[in-house]
Protein backbone atom coordinates (compact mmCIF):
# COMPACT_ATOMS: atom_id res chain seq x y z
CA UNK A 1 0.00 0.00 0.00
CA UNK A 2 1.34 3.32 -0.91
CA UNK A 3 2.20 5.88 1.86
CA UNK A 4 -0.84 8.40 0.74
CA UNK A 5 -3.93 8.03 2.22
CA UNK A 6 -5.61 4.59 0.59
CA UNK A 7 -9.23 5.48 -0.81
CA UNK A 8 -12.30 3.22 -0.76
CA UNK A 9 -11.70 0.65 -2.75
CA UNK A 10 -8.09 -0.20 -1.27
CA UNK A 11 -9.68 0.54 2.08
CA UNK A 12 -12.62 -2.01 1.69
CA UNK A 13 -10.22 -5.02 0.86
CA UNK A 14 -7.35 -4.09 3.45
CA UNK A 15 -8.48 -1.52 6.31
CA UNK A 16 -8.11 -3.31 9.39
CA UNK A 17 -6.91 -6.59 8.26
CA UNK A 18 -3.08 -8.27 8.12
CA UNK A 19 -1.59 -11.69 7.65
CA UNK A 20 -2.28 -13.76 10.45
CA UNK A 21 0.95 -13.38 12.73
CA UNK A 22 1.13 -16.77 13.98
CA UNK A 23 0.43 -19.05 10.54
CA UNK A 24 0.60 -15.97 7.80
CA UNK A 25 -3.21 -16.44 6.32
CA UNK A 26 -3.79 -13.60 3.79
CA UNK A 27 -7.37 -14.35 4.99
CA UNK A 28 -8.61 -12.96 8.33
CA UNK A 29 -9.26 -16.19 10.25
CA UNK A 30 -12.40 -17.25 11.89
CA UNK A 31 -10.69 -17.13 15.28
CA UNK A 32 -14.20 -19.75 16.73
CA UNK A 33 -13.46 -20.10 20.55
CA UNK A 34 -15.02 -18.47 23.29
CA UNK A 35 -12.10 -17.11 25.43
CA UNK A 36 -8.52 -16.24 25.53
CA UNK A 37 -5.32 -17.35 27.59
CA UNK A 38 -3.37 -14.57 29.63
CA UNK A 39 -0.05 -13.83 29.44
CA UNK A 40 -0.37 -13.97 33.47
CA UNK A 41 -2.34 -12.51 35.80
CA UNK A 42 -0.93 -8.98 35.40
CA UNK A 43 -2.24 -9.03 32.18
CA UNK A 44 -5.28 -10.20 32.79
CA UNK A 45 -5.85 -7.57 35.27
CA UNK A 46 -4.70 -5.05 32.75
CA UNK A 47 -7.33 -6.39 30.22
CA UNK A 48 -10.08 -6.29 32.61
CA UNK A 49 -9.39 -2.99 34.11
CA UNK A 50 -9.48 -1.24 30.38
CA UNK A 51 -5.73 -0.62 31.03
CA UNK A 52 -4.76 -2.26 27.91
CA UNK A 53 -6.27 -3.33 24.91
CA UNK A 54 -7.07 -7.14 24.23
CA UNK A 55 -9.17 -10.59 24.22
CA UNK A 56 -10.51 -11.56 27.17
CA UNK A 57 -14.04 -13.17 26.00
CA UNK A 58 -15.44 -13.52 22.26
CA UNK A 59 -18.81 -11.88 23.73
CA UNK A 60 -16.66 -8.64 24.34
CA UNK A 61 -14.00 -8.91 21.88
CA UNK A 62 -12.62 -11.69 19.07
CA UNK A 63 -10.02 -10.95 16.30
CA UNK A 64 -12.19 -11.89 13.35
CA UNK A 65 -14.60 -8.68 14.97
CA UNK A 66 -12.05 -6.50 15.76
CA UNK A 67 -10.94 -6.63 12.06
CA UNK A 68 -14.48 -5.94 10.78
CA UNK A 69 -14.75 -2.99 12.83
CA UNK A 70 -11.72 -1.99 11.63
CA UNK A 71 -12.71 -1.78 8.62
CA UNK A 72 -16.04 -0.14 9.20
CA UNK A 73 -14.18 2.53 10.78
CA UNK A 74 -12.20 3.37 8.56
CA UNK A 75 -14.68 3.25 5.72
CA UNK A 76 -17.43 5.38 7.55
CA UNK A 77 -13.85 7.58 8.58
CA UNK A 78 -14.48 7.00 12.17
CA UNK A 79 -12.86 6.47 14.86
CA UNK A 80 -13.55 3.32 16.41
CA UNK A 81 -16.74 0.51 15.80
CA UNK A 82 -18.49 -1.97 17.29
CA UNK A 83 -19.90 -4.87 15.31
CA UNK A 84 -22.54 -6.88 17.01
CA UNK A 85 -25.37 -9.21 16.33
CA UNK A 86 -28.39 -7.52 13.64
CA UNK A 87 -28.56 -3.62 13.02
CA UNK A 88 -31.39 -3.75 16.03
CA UNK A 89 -29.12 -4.78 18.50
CA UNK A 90 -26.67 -1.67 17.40
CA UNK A 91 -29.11 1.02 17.91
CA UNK A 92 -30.32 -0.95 21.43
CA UNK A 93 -26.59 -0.10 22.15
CA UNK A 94 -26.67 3.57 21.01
CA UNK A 95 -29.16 4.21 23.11
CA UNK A 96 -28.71 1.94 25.70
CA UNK A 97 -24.93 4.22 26.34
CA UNK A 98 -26.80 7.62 25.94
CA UNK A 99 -30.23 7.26 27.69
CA UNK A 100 -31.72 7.64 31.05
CA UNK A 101 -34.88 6.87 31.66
CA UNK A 102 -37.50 9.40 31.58
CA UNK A 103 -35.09 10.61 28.60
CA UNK A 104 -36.39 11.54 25.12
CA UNK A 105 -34.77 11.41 21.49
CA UNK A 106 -35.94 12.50 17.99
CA UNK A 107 -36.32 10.24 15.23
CA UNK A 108 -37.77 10.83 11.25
CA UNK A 109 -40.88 8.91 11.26
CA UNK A 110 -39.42 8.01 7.43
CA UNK A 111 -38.06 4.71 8.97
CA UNK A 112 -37.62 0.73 8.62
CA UNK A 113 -40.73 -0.68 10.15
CA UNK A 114 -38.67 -2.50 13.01
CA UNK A 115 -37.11 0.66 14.00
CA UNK A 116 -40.50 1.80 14.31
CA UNK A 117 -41.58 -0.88 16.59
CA UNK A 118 -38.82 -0.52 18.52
CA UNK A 119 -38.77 2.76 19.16
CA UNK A 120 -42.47 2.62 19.82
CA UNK A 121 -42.81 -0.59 22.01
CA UNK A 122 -39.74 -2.08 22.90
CA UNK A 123 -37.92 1.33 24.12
CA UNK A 124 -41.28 2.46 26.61
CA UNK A 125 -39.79 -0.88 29.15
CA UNK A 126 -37.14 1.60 29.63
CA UNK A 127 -39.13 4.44 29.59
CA UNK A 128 -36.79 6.21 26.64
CA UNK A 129 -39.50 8.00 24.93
CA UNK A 130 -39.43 8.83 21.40
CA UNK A 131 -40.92 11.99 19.30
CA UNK A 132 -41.51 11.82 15.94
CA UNK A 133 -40.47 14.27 13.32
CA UNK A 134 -40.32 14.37 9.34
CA UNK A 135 -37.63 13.32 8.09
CA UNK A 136 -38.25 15.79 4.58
CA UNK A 137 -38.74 18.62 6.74
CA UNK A 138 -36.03 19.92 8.81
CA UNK A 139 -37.82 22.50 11.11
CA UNK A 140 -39.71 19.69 12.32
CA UNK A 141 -36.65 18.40 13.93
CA UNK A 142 -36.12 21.48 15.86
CA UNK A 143 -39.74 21.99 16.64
CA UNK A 144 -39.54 18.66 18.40
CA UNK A 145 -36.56 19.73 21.29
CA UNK A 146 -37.91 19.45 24.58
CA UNK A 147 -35.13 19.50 27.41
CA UNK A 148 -35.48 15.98 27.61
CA UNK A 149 -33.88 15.67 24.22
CA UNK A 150 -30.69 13.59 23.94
CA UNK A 151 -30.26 12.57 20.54
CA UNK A 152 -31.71 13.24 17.14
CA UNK A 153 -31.99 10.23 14.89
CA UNK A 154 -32.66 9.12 11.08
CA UNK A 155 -31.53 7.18 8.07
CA UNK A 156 -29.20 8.84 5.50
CA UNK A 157 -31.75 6.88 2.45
CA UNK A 158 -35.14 6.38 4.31
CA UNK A 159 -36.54 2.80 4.29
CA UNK A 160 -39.09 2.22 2.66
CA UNK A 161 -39.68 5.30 0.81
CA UNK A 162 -35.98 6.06 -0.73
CA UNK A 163 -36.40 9.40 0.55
CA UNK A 164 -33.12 10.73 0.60
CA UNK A 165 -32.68 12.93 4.06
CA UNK A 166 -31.09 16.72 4.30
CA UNK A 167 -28.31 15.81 6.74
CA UNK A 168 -26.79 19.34 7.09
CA UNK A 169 -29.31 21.28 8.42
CA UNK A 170 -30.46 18.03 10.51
CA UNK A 171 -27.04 18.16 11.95
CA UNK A 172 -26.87 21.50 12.66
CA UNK A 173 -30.22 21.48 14.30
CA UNK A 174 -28.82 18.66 16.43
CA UNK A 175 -25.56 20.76 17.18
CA UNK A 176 -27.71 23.51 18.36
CA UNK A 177 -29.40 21.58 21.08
CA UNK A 178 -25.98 20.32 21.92
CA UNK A 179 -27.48 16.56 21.37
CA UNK A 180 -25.52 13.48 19.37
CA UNK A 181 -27.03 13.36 15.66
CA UNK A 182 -27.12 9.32 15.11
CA UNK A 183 -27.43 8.04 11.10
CA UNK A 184 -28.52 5.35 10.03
CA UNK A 185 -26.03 4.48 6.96
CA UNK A 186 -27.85 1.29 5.82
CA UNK A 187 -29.19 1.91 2.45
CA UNK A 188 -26.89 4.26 1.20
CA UNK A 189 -23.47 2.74 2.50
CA UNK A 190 -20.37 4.44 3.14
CA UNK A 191 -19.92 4.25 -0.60
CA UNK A 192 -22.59 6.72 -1.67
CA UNK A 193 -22.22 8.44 1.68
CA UNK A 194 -20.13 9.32 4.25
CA UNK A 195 -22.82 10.89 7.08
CA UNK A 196 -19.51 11.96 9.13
CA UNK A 197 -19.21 14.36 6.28
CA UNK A 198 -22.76 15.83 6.97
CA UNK A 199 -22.34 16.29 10.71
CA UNK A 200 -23.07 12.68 12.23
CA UNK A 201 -21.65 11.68 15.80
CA UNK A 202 -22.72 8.11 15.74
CA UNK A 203 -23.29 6.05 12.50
CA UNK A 204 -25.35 2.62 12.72
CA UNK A 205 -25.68 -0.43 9.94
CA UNK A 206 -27.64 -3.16 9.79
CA UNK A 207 -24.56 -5.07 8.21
CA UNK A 208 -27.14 -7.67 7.20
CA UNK A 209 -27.74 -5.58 4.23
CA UNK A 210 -25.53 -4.38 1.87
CA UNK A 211 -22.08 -4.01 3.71
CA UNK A 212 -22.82 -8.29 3.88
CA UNK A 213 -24.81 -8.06 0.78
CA UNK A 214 -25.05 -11.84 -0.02
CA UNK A 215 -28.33 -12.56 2.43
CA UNK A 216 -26.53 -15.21 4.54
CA UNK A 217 -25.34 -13.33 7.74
CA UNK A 218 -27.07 -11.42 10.24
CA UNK A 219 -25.10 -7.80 12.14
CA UNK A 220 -25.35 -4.81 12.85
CA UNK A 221 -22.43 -2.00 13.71
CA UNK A 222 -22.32 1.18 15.34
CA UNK A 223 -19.35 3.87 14.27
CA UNK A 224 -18.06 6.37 16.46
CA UNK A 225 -17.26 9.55 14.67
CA UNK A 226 -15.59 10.80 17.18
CA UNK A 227 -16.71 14.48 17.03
CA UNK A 228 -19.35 14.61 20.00
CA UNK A 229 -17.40 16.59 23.28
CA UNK A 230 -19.18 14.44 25.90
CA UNK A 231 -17.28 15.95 28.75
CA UNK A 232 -17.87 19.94 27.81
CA UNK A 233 -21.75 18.60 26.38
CA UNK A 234 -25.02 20.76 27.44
CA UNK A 235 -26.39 17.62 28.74
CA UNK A 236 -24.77 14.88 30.74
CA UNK A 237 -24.42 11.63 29.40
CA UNK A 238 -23.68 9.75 32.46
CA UNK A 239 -21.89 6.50 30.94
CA UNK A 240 -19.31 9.03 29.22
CA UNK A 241 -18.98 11.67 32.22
CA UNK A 242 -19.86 10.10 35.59
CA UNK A 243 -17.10 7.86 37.80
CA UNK A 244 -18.04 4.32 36.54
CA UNK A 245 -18.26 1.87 40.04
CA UNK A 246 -17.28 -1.22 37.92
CA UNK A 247 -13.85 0.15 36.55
CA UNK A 248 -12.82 1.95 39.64
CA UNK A 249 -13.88 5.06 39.09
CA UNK A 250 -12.84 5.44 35.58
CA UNK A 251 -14.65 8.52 33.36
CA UNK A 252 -14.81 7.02 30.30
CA UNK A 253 -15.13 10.14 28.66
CA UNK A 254 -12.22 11.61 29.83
CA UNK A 255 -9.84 8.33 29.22
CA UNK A 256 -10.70 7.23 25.94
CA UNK A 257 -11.34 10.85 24.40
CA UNK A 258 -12.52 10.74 20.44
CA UNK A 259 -13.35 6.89 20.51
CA UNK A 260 -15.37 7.30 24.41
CA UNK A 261 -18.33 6.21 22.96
CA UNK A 262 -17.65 3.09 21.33
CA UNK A 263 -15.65 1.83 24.38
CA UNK A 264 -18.51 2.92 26.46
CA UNK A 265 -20.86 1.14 24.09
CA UNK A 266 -18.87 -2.46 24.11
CA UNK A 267 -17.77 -2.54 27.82
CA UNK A 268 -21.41 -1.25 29.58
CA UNK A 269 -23.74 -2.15 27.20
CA UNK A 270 -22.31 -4.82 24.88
CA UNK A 271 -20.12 -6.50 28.01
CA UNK A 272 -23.74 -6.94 30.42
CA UNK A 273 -26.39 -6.88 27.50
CA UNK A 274 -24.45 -9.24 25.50
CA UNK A 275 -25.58 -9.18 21.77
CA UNK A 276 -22.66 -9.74 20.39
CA UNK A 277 -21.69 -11.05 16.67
CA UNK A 278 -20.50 -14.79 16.39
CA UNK A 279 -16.84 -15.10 14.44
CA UNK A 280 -18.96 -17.01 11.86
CA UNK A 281 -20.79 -14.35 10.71
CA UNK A 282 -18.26 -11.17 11.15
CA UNK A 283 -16.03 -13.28 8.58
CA UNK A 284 -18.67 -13.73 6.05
CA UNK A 285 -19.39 -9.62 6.08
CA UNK A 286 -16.26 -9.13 6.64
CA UNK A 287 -15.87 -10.87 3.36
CA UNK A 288 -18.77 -9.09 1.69
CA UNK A 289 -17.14 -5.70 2.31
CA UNK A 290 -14.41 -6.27 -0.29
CA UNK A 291 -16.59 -6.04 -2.94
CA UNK A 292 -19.05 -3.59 -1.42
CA UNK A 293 -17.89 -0.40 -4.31
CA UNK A 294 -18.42 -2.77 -6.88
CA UNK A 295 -21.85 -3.83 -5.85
CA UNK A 296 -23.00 -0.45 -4.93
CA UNK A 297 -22.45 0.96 -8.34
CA UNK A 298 -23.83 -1.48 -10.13
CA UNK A 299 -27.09 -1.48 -7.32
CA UNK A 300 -27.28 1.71 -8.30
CA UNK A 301 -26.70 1.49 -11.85
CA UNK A 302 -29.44 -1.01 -12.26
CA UNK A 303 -31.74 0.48 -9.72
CA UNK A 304 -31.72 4.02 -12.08
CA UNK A 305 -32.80 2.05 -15.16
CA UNK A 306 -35.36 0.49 -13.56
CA UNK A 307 -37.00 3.06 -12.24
CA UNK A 308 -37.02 4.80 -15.30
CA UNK A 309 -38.55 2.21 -16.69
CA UNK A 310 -41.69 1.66 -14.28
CA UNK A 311 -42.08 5.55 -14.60
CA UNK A 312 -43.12 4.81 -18.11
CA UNK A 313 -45.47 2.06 -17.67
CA UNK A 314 -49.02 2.38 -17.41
CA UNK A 315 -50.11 0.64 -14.23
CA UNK A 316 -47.61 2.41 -12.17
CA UNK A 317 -48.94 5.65 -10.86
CA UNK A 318 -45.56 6.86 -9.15
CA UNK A 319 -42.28 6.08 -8.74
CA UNK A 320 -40.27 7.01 -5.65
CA UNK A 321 -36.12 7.13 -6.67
CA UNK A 322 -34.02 9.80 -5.63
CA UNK A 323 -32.19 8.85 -8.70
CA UNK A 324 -35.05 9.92 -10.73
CA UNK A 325 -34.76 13.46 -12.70
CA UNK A 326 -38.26 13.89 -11.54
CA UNK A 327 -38.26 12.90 -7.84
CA UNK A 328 -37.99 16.26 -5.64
CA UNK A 329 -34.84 14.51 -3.34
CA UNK A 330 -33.07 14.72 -7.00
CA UNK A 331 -30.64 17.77 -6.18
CA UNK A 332 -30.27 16.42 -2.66
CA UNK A 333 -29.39 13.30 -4.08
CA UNK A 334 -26.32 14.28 -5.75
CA UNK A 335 -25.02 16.34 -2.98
CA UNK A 336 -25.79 13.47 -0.51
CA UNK A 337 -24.97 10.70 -2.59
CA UNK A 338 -23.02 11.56 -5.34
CA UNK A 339 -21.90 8.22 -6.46
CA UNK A 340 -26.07 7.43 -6.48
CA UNK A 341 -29.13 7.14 -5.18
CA UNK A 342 -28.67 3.58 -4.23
CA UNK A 343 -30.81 0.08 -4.59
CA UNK A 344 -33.62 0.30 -2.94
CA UNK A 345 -37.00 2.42 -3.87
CA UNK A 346 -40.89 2.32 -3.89
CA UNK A 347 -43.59 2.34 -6.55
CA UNK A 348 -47.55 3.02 -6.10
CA UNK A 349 -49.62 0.51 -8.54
CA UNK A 350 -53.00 2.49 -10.12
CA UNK A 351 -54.46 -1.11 -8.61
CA UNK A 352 -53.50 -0.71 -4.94
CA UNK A 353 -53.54 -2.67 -2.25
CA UNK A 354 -54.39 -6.49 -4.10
CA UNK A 355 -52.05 -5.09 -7.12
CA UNK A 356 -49.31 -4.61 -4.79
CA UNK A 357 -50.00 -8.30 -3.00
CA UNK A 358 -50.34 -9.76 -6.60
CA UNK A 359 -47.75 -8.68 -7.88
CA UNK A 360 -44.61 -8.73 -4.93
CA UNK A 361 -46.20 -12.56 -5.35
CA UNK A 362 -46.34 -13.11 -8.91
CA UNK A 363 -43.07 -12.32 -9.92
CA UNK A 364 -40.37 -14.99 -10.97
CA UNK A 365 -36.89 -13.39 -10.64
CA UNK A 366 -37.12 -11.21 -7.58
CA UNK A 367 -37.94 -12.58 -4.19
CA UNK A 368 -40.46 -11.78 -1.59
CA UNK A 369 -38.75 -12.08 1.38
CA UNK A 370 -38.38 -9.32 4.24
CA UNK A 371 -35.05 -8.56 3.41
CA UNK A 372 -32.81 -5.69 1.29
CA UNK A 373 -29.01 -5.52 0.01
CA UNK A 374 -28.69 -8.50 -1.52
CA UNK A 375 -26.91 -9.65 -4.46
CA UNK A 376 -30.46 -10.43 -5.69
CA UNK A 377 -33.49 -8.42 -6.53
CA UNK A 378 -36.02 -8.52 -3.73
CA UNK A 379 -39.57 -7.92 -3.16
CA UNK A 380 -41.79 -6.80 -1.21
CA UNK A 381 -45.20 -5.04 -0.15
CA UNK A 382 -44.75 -3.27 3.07
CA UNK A 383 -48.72 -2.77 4.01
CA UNK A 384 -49.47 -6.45 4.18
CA UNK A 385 -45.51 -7.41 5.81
CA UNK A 386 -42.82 -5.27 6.96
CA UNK A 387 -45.47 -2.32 8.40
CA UNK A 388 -48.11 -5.11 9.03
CA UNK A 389 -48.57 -3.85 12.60
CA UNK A 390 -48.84 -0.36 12.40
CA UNK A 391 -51.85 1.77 12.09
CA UNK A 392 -53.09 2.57 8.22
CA UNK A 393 -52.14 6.59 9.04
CA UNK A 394 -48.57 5.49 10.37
CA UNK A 395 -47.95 3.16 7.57
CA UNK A 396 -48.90 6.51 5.26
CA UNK A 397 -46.46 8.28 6.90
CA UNK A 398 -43.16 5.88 6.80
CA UNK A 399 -43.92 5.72 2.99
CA UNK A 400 -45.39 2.12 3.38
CA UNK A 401 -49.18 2.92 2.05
CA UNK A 402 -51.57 0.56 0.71
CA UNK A 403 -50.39 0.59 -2.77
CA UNK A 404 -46.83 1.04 -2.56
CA UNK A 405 -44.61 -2.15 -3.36
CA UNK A 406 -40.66 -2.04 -2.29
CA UNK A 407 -38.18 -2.74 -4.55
CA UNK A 408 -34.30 -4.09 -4.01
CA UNK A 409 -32.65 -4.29 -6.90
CA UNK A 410 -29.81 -6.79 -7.13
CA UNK A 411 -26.93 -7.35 -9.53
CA UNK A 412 -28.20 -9.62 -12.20
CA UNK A 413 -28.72 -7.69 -15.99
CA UNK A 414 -30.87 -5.00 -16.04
CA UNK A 415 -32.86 -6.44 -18.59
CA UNK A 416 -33.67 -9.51 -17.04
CA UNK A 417 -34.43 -7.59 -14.29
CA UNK A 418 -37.20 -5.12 -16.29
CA UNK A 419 -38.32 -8.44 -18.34
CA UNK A 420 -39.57 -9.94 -15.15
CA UNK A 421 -41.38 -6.91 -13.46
CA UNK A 422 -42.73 -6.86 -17.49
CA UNK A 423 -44.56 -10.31 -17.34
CA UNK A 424 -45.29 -9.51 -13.79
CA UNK A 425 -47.57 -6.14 -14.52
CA UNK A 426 -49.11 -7.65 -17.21
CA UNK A 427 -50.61 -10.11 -15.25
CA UNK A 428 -52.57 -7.42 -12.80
């Protein structure tokens, strides 16, 4: 590797990774065992006090992870990650390290259904309470800040809907308050874009998706940016800034500086909660990642000409693809995500609701499955799946109506791709 700084590409094959030290594998290794042998007990203690860095227990740390956030970091330009077991159990962390409860965050309503849910339902046990704001309007976001407000969340490409999200003035909205803004990265990738660049603090994937992108391993990942002061914050985040009893008083804030938050994240909430990522599956996306610019362009590639396509046809009566000349994120688009507007988008069918069902089950090529990112084209219809249990107004509102079918648009040729959504309309 040269001595300049290595770009994306290079990055996504090498960043993190090195020959195995004890047997030289180019590989990383699927180090599969569940704990680690001490030098002595002085290292141990070391290890276990946070005094130095090392493997004490795969459900804390393993080599095959560490690589993978390695290389997450470095492609999101972080400083420090922590890969764990689906994208839910990384925003559980987020907000596990920055809430209290009786706290509040903001989040776009524009979301994946499960975040939804979770944020909704799962999140009350802990009494973190969430307010919703719209995600394609800004000013919403600041109408929302109560004093309770700790964080401001949303996706970077919002799920279902492809609406593509106007980070800046989010983040600066976020700044304001003095409050961490949290991305979600999943559907555009760091390869179309780079939220650090935009003003993000924390950065979450659902590595299941498209940083895997071969639909056969399950992870999530949160990045810390490393540009959030906890210590001189308005608010106090008491994992970062308050004496912590079970490392002898340490401020983890004050020792571990730019990368606080993803220490704080693995050794309070990963360390007790324990959702963390088996060897097995940080190798296979760890694998994935190589090839994730080469995927993502031709995602995108294909994604364009399809849309274009179903804009044309007859029984479509919208198309929703930032990629689009006619959508209204268009011009946000390219500032956001130069590179493109990414795989996944929605389309409203003149028939509705049973031409949405008909047709995510009619067709031959894609799949139905509740999935997205893979090296196949998927399908789906949110109303009658994925937003099954919300309420017909809140299904409106994520972009998951009655008549809208998703769409994830793999790598096969385009035309095989447009041929089977072809034979599939015509049968409505």
């Amino acid at each position: 590797m040269s001595e300049t700084e290595p770009k994306f590409a290079t990055l996504a094959v090498h960043a993190g990774a090195a020959p195995d030290a004890s047997t030289g594998a180019r590989a990383t290794p699927i180090y599969q065992t569940t704990s680690f042998v001490f030098n002595d007990t002085d290292h141990a203690a070391s290890l276990f006090g946070l005094e130095a860095f090392g493997n004490i227990y795969t459900r804390i740390t393993n080599p095959t992870q560490a690589v993978l956030e390695g290389r997450m970091a470095a492609l999101e330009g972080g400083t420090a990650a922590l890969a764990v077991a689906s994208g839910h159990a990384a925003q559980f962390l987020v907000f596990h390290t920055l809430l209290e409860p009786g706290d509040e965050f903001i989040a776009g309503r524009q979301l994946y259904g499960g975040s939804i849910n979770q944020f909704n339902h799962s999140f009350k046990k802990f009494n973190w309470n969430v307010v919703w704001a719209d995600s394609t309007d800004p000013q919403s976001f600041e109408k929302a800040i109560t004093p309770k407000t700790r964080a401001i969340f949303v996706e970077s490409i919002a799920n279902p809907g492809g609406v593509v999200v106007d980070l800046p003035a989010i983040a600066a909205i976020a700044k304001k308050a003095g409050v961490p803004f949290i991305v979600d990265n999943t559907l555009a990738t760091p390869y179309l874009c780079q939220p650090k660049q935009f003003g993000a603090d924390i950065i979450v994937h659902s590595m299941t998706k498209f940083i895997g992108g071969h639909g056969n391993s399950i992870g999530g990942v949160l990045v810390d940016a490393g540009t959030f002061d906890w210590l001189g914050a308005k608010h106090r985040y008491k994992t970062l800034v308050e004496p912590n009893a079970s490392y002898n008083g340490m401020v983890i804030g004050e020792t571990f500086g730019n990368f606080a938050f993803a220490i704080a994240a693995r050794v309070m909430g990963l360390r007790d909660l324990g959702p963390a990522i088996s060897p097995f599956n940080a190798f296979m996306i760890l694998t994935g990642a190589e090839t994730l610019p080469l995927r993502m362009a031709r995602h995108s590639e294909n994604a364009l000409a399809v849309a274009s396509w179903l804009e044309k046809h007859p029984k479509v009566a919208w198309v929703s693809y930032a990629g689009l000349p006619s959508s209204k994120y268009h011009e946000l688009a390219k500032k956001i995500c130069p590179k493109g507007a990414g795989a996944v988008f929605t389309f409203g069918l003149k028939g509705g609701y049973e031409a949405g069902v008909k047709l995510a089950s009619g067709l031959k090529l894609f799949s139905l499955l509740a999935n997205i990112g893979d090296t196949r084209s998927l399908v789906i219809h949110p109303a009658s799946t994925t937003h099954r249990q919300l309420t017909d107004e809140q299904r409106i509102a994520a972009g998951a109506g009655p008549d809208v079918v998703r769409l994830s648009i793999g790598i096969e040729d385009k035309d095989d791709i447009i041929g089977d959504l072809e034979r599939g309309l015509a049968r409505l």
